[in-house]
N, C-alpha and C. Protein backbone atom coordinates (compact mmCIF):
# COMPACT_ATOMS: atom_id res chain seq x y z
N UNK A 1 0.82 -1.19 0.00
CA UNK A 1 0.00 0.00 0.00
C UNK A 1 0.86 1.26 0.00
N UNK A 2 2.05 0.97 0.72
CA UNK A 2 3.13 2.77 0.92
C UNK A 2 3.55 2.80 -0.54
N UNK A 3 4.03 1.89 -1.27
CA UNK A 3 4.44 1.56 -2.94
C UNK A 3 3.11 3.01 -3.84
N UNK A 4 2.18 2.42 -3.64
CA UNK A 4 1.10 3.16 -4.16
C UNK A 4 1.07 4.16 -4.14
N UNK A 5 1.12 4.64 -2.72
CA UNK A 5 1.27 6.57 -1.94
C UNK A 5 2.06 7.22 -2.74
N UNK A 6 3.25 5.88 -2.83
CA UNK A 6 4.56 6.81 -3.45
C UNK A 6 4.68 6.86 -4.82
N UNK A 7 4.30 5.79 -5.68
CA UNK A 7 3.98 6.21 -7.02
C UNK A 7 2.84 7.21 -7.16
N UNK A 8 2.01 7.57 -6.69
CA UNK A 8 0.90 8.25 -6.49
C UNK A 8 1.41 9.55 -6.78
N UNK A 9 1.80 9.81 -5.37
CA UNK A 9 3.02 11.48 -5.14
C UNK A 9 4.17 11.89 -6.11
N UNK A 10 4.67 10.86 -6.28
CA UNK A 10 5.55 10.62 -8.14
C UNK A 10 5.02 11.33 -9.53
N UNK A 11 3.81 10.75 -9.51
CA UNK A 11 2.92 11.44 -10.25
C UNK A 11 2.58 12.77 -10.17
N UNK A 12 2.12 13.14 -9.04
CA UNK A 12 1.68 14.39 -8.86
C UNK A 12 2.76 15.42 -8.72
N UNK A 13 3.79 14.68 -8.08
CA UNK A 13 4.87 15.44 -7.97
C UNK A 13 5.71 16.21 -9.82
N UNK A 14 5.18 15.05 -10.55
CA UNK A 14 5.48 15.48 -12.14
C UNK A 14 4.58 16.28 -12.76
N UNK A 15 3.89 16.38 -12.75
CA UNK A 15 2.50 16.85 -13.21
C UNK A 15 2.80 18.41 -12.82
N UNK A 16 3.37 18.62 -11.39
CA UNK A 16 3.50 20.02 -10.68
C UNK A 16 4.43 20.33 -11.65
N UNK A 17 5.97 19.54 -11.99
CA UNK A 17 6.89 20.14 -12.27
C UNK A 17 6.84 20.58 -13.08
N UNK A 18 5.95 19.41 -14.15
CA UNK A 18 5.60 20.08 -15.45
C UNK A 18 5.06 20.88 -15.38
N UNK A 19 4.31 21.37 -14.80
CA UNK A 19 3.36 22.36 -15.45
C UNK A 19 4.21 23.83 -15.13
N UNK A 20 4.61 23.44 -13.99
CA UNK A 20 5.51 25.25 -13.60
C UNK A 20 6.54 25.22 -14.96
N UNK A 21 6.97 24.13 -15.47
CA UNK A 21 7.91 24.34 -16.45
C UNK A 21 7.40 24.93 -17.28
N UNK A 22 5.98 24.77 -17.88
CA UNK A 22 5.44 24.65 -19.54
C UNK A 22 4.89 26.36 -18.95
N UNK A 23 4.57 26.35 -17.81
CA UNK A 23 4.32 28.02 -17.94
C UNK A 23 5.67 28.93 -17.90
N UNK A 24 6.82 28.29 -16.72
CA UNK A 24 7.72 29.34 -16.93
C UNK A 24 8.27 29.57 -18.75
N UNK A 25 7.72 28.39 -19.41
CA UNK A 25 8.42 28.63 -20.87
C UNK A 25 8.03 29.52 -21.22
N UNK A 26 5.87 29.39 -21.04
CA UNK A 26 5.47 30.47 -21.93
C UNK A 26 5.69 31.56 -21.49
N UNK A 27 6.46 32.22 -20.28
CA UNK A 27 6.84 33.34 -19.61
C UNK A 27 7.78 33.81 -20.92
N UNK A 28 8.66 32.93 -20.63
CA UNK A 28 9.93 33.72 -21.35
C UNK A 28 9.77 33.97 -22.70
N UNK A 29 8.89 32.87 -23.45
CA UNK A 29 8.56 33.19 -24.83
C UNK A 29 7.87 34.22 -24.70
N UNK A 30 6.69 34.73 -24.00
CA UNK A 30 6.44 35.84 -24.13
C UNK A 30 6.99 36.95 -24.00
N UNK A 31 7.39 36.92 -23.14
CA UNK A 31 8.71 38.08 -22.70
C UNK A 31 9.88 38.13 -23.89
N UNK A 32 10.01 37.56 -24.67
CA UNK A 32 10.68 37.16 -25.74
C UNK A 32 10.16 38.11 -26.95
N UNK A 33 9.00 38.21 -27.02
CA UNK A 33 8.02 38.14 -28.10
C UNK A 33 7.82 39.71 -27.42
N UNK A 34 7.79 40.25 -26.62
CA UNK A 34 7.54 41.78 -25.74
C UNK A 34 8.68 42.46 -25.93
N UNK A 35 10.18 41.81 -26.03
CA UNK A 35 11.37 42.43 -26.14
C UNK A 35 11.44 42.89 -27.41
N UNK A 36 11.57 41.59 -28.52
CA UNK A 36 11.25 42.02 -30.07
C UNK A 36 10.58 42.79 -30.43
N UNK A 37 9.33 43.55 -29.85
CA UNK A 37 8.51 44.52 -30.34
C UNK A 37 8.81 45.52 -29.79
N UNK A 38 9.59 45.47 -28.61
CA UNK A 38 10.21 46.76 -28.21
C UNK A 38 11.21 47.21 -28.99
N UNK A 39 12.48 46.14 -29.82
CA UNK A 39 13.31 45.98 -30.86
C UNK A 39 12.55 47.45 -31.87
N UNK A 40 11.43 46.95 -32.60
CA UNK A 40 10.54 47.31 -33.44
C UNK A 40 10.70 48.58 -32.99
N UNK A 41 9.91 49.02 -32.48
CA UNK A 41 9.49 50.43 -31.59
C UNK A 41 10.33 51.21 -31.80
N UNK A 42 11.91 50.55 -31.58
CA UNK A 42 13.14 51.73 -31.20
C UNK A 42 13.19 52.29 -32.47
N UNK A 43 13.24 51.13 -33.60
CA UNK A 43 13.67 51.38 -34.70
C UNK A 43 12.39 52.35 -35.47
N UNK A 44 11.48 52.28 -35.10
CA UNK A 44 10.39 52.86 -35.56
C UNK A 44 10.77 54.24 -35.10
N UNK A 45 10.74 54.52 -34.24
CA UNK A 45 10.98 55.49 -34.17
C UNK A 45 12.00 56.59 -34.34
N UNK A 46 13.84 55.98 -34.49
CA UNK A 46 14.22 56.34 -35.21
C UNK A 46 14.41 56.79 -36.57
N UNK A 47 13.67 56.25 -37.37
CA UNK A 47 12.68 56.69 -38.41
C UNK A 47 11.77 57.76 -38.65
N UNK A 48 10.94 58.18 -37.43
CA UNK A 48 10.23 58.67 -37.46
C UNK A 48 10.72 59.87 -37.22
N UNK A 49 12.24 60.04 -36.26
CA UNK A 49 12.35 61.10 -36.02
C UNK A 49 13.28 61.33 -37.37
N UNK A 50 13.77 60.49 -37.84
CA UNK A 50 14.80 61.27 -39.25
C UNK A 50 13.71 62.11 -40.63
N UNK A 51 13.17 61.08 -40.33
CA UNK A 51 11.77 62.17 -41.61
C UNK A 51 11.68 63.38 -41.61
N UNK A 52 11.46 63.84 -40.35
CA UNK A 52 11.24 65.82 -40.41
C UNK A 52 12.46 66.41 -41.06
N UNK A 53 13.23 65.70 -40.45
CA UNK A 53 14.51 66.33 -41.04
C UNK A 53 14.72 66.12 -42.33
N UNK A 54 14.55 64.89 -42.85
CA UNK A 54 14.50 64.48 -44.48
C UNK A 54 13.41 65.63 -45.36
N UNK A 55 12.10 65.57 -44.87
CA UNK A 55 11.16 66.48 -45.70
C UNK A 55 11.88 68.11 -45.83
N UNK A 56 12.13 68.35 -44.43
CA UNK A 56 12.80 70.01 -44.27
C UNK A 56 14.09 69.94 -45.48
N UNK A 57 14.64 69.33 -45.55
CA UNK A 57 15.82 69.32 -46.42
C UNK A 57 15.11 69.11 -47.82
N UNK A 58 13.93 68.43 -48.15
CA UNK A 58 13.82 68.02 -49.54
C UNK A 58 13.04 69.39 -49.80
N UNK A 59 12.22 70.08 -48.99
CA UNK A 59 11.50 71.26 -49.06
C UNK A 59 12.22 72.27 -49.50
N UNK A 60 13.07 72.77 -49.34
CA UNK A 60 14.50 73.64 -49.48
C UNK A 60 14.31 73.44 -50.79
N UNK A 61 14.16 72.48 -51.66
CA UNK A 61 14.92 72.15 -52.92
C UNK A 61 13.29 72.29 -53.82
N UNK A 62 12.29 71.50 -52.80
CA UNK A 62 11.31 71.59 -54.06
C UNK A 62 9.80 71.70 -53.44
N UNK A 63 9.80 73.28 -52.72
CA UNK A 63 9.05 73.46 -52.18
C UNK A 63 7.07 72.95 -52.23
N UNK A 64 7.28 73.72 -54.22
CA UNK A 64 5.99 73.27 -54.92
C UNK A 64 5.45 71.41 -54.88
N UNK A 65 5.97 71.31 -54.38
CA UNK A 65 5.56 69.74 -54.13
C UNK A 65 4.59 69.33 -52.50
N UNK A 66 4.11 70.16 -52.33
CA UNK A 66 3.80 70.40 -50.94
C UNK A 66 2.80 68.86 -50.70
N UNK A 67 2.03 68.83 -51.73
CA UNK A 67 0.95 67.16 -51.24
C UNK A 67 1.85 66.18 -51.01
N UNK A 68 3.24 66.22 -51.70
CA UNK A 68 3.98 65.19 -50.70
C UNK A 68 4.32 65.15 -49.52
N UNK A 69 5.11 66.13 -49.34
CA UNK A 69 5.21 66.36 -47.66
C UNK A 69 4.11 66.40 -46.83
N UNK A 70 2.72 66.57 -47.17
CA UNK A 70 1.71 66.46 -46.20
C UNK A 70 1.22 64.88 -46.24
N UNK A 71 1.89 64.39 -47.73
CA UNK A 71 1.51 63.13 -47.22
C UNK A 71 2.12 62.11 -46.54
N UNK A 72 3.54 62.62 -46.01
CA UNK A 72 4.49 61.93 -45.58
C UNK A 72 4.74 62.56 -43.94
N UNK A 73 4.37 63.53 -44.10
CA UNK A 73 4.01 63.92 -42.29
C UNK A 73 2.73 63.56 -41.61
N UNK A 74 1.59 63.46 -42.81
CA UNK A 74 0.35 62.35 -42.35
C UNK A 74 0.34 61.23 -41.97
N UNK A 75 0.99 60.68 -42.78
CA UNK A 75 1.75 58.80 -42.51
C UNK A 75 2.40 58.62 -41.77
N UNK A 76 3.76 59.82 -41.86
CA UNK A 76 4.59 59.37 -39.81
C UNK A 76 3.43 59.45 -38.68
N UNK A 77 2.48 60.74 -38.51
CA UNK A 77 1.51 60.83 -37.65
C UNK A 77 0.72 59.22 -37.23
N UNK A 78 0.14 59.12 -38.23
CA UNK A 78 -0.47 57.83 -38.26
C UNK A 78 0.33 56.70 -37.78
N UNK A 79 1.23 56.25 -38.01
CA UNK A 79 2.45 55.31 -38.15
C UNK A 79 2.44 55.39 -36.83
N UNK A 80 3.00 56.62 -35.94
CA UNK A 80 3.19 57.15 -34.51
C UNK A 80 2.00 56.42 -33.66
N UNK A 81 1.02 56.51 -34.12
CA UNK A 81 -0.25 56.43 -33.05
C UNK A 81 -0.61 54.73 -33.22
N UNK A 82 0.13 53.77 -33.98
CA UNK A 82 -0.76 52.49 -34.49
C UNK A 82 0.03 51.37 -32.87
N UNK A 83 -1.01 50.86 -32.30
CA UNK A 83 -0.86 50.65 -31.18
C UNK A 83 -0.54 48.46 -31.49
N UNK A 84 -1.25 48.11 -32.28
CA UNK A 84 -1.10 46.81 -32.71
C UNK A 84 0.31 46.60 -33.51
N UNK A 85 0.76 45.66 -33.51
CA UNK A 85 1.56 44.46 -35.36
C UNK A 85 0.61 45.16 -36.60
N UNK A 86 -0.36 44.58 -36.26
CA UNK A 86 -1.24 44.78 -37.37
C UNK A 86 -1.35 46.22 -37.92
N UNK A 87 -1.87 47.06 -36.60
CA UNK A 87 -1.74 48.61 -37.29
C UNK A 87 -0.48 48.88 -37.63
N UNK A 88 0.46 48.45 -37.10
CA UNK A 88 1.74 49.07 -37.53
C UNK A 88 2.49 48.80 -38.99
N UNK A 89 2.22 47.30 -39.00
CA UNK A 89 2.48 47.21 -40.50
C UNK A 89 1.44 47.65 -41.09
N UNK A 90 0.30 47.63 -41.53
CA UNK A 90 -0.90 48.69 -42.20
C UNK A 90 -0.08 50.49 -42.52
N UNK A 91 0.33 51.07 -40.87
CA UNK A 91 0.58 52.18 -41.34
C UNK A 91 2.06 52.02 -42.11
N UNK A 92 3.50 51.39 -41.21
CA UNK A 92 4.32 51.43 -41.96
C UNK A 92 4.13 51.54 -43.49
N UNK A 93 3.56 50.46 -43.89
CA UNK A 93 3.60 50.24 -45.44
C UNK A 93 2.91 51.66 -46.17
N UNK A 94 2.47 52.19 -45.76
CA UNK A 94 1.48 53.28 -45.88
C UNK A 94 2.60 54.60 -46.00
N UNK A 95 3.64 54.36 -45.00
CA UNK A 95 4.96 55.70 -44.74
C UNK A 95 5.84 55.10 -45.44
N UNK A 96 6.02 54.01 -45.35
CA UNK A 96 6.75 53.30 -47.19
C UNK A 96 6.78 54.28 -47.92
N UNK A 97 5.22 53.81 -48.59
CA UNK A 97 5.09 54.37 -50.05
C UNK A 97 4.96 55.57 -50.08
N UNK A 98 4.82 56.68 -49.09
CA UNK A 98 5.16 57.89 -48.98
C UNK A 98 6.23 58.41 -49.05
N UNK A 99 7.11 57.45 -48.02
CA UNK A 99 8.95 58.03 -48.41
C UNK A 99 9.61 57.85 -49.86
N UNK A 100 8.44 56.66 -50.69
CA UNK A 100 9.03 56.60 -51.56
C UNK A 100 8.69 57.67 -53.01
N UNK A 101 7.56 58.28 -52.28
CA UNK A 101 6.99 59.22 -53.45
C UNK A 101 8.32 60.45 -53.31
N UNK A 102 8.54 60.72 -51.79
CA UNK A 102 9.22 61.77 -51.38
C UNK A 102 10.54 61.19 -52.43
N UNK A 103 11.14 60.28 -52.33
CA UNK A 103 12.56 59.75 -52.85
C UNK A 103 12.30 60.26 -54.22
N UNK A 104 11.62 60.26 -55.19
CA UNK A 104 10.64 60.15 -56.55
C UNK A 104 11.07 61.75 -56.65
N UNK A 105 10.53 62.61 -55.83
CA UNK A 105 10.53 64.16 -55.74
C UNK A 105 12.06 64.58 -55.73
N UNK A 106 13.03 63.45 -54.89
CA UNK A 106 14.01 64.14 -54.54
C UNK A 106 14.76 63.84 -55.85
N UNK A 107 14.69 62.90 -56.48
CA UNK A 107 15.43 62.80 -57.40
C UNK A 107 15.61 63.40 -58.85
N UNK A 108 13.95 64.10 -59.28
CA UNK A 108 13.89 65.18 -60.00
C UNK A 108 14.77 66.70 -59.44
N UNK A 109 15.52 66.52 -58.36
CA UNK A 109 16.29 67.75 -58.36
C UNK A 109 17.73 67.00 -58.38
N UNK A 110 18.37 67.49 -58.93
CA UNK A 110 19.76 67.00 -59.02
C UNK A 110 21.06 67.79 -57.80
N UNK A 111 20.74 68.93 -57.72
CA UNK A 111 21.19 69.91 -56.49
C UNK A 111 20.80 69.33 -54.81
N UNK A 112 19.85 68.68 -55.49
CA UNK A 112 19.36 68.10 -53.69
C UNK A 112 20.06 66.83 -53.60
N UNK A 113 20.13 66.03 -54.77
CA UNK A 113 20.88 64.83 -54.76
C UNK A 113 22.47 65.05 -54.41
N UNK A 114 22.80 66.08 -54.84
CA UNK A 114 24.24 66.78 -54.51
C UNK A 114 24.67 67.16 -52.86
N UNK A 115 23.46 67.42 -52.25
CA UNK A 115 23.64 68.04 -50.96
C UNK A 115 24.16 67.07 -49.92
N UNK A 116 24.99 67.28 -49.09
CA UNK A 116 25.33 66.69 -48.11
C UNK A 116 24.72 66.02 -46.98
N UNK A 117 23.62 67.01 -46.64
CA UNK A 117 22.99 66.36 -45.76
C UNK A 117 21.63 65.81 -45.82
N UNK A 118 21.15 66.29 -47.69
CA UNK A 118 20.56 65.00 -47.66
C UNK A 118 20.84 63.83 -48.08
N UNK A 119 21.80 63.54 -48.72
CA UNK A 119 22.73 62.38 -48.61
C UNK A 119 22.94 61.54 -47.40
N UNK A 120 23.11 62.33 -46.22
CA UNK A 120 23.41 61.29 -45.05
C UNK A 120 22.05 61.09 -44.43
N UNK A 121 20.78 61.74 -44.55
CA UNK A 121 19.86 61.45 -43.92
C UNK A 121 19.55 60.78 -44.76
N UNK A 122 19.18 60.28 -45.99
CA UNK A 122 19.23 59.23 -47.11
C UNK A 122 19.86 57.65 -46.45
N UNK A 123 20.97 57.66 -46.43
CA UNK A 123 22.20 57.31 -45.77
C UNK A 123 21.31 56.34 -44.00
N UNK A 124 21.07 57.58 -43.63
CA UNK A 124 20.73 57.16 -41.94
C UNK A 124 19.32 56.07 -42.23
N UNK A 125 18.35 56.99 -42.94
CA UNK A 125 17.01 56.20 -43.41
C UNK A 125 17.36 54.89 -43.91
N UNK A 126 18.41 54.61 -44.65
CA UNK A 126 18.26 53.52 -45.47
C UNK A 126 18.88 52.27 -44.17
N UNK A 127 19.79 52.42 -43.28
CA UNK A 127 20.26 52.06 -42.74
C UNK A 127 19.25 51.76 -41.55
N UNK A 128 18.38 52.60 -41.24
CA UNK A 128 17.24 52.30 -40.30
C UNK A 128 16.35 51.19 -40.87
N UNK A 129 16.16 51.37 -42.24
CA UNK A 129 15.03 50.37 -42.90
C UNK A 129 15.41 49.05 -42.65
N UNK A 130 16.75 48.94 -43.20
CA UNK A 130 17.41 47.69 -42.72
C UNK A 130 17.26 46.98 -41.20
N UNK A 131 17.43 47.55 -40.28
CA UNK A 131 17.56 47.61 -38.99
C UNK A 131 16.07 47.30 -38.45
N UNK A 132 15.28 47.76 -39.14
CA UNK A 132 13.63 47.47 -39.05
C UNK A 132 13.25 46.21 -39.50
N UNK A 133 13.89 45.87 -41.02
CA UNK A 133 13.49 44.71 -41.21
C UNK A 133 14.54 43.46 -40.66
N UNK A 134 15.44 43.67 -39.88
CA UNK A 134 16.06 42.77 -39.13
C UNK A 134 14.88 42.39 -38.12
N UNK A 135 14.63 43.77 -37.26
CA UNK A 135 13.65 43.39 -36.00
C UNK A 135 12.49 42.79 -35.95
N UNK A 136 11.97 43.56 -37.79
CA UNK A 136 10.93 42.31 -38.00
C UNK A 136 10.80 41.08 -38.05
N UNK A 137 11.92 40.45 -38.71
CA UNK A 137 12.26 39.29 -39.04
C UNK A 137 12.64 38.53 -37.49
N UNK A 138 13.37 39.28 -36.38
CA UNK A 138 13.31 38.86 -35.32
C UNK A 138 12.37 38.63 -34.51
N UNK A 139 11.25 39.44 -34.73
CA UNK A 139 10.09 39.50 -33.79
C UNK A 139 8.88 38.63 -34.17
N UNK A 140 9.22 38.26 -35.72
CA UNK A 140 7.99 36.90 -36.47
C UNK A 140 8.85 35.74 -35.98
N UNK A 141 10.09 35.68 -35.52
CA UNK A 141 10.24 34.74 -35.24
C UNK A 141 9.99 34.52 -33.79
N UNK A 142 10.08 35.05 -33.26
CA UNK A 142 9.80 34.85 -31.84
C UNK A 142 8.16 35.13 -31.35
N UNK A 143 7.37 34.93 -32.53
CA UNK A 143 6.07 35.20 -32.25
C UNK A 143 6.03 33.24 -32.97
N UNK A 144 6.35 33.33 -33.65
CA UNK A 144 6.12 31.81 -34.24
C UNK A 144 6.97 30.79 -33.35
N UNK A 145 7.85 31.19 -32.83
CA UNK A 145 8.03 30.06 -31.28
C UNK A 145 7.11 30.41 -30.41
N UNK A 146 6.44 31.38 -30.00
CA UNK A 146 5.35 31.79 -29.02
C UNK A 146 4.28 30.57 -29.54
N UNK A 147 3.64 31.13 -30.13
CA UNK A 147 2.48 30.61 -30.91
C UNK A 147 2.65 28.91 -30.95
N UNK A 148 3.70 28.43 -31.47
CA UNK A 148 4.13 27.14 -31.71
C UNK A 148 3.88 26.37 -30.33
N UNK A 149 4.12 26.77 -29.14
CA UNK A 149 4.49 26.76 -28.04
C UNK A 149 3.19 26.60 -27.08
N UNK A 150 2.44 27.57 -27.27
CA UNK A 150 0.89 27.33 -26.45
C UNK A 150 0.36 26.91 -27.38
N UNK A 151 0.44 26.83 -29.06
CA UNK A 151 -1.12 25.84 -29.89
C UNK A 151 -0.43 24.19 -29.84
N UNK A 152 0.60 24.05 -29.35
CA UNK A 152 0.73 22.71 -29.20
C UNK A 152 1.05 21.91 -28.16
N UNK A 153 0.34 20.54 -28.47
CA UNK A 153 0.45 19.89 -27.14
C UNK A 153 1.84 19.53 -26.17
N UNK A 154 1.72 19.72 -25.22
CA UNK A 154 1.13 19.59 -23.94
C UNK A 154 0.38 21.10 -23.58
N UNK A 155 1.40 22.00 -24.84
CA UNK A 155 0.95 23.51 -24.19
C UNK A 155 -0.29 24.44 -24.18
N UNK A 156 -1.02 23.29 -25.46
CA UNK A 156 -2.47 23.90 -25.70
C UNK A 156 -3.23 23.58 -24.56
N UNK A 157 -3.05 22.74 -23.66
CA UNK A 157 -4.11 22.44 -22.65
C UNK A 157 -3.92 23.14 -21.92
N UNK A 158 -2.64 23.43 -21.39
CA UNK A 158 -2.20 24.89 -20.37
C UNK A 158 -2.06 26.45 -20.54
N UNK A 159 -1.98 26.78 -22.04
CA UNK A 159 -1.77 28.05 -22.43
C UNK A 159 -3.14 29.36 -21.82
N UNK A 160 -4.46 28.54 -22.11
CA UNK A 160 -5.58 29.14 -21.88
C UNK A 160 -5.92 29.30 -20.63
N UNK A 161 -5.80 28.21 -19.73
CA UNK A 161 -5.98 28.70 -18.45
C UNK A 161 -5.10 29.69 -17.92
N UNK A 162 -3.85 29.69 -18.13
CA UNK A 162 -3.10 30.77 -17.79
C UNK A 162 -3.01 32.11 -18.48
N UNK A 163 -4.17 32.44 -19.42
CA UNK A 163 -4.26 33.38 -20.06
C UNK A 163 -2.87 34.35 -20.73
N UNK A 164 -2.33 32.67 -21.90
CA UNK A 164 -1.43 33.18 -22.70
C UNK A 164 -2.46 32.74 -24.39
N UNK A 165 -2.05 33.73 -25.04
CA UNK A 165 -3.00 33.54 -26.19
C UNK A 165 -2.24 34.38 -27.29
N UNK A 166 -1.95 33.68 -28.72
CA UNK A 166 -1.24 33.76 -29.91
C UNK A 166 -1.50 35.50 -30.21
N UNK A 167 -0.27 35.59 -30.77
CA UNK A 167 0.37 36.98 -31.22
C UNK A 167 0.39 36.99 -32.39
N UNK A 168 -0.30 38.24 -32.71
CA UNK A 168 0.01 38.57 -34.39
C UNK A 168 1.15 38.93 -35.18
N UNK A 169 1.74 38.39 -35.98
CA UNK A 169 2.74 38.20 -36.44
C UNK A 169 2.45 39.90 -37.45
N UNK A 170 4.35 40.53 -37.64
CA UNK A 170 4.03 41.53 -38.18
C UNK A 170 4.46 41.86 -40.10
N UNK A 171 3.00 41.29 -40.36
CA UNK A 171 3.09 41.41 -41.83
C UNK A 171 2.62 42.36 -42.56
N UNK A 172 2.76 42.58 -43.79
CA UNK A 172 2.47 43.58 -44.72
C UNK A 172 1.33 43.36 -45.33
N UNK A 173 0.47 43.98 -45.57
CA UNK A 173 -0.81 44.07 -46.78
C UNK A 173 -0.20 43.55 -48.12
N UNK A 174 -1.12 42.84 -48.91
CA UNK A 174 -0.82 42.69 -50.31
C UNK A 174 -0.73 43.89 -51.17
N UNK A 175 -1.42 45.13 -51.29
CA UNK A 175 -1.57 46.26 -50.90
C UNK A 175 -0.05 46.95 -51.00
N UNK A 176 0.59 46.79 -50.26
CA UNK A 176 1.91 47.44 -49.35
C UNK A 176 2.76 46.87 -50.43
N UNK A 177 2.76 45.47 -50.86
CA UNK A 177 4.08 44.90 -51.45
C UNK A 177 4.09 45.67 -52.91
N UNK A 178 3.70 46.08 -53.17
CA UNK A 178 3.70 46.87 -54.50
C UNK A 178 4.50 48.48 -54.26
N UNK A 179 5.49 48.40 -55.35
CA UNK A 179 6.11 49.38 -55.22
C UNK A 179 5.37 50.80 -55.38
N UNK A 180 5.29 51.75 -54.89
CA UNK A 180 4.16 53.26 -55.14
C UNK A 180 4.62 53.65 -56.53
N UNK A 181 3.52 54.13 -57.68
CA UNK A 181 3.60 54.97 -58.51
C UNK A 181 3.39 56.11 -58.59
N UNK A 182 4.69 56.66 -59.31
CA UNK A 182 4.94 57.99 -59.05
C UNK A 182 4.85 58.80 -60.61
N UNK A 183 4.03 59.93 -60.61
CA UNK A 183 4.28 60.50 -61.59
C UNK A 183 4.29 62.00 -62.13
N UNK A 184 4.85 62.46 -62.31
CA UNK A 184 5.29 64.04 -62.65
C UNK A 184 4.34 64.68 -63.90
N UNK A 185 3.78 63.55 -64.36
CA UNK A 185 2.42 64.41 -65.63
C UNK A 185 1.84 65.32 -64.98
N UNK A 186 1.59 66.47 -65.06
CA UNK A 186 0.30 67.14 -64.91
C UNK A 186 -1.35 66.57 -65.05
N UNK A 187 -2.01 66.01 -63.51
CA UNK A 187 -3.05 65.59 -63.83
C UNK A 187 -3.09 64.20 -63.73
N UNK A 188 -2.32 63.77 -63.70
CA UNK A 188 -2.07 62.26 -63.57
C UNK A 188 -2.31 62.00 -61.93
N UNK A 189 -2.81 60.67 -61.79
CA UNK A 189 -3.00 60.01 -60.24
C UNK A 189 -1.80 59.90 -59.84
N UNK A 190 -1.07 59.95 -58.75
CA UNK A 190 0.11 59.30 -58.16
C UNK A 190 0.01 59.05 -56.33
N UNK A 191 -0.23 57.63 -56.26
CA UNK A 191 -0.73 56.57 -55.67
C UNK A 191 0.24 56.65 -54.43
């Protein structure tokens, strides 16, 4: 009969361990998955702050272009306030194709292409983009070990009671993957 008690307590005694294990995991994966989007954030916002400075410099050169710059200080605005993955890639892609109308503008001046400092804020931007899509690429991954982690077993039976629940991974609109058209006709749409 003591044989029994003690396989009994064996049991239960595993059952405990496991389970503090399978939650401390989903701790850290989450916390994992919270760091990477903080990753995101920094870089976002280094971005956000090089733009003013990018438009002020492209303005200098080609003032009459003004619907760009309002549409590229609309889109950082927006971009600024998107509180989800989801809104954020929605707006990013959105300040994309704005920086890229702005790039479009800058390159019809040849004097601005000459300038120094918009060259290095060129320079800084391009180097941020990079740096963004590193963090992205870091932060889908650590959302797809998250996810992997509580939708599968043993962890799907434990994930819910402990109120851990799948993260949206940060993707682009079909929408977004298309490069912006740009065009200098008089009268023409430019997207």
């Amino acid at each position: 009969m003591l044989w029994v008690i003690v396989i009994l307590l064996a049991v239960v005694a595993l059952v405990v361990v496991t389970v503090i294990g399978l939650y401390n995991r989903f701790v850290r994966l989450r916390n994992r998955v919270d760091n990477a989007w903080a990753q995101i954030e920094v870089q976002l916002k280094r971005r956000w702050d090089l733009i003013p400075n990018l438009v002020e410099t492209v303005k200098g050169y080609a003032a009459h272009e003004r619907g760009t710059f309002e549409a590229v200080t609309n889109a950082r605005a927006a971009a600024q306030q998107a509180r989800t993955p989801a809104e954020s890639a929605q707006a990013e892609g959105i300040l994309g194709q704005a920086l890229g109308r702005l790039f479009a503008v800058a390159e019809a001046y040849p004097e601005l292409q000459a300038d120094e400092n918009f060259r290095q804020l060129q320079s800084e931007l391009s180097e941020t983009e990079n740096r963004i899509a590193v963090s992205r690429q870091v932060y889908n991954d650590s959302v797809l070990t998250y996810n992997n982690g509580i939708q599968t077993f043993p962890g799907v039976v434990l994930a819910g009671p402990f109120g851990f629940t799948a993260r949206d991974f940060f993707e682009t609109e079909d929408a977004q993957r298309e490069p912006p058209q740009v065009s200098f006709t008089p009268g023409a749409p430019a997207s």
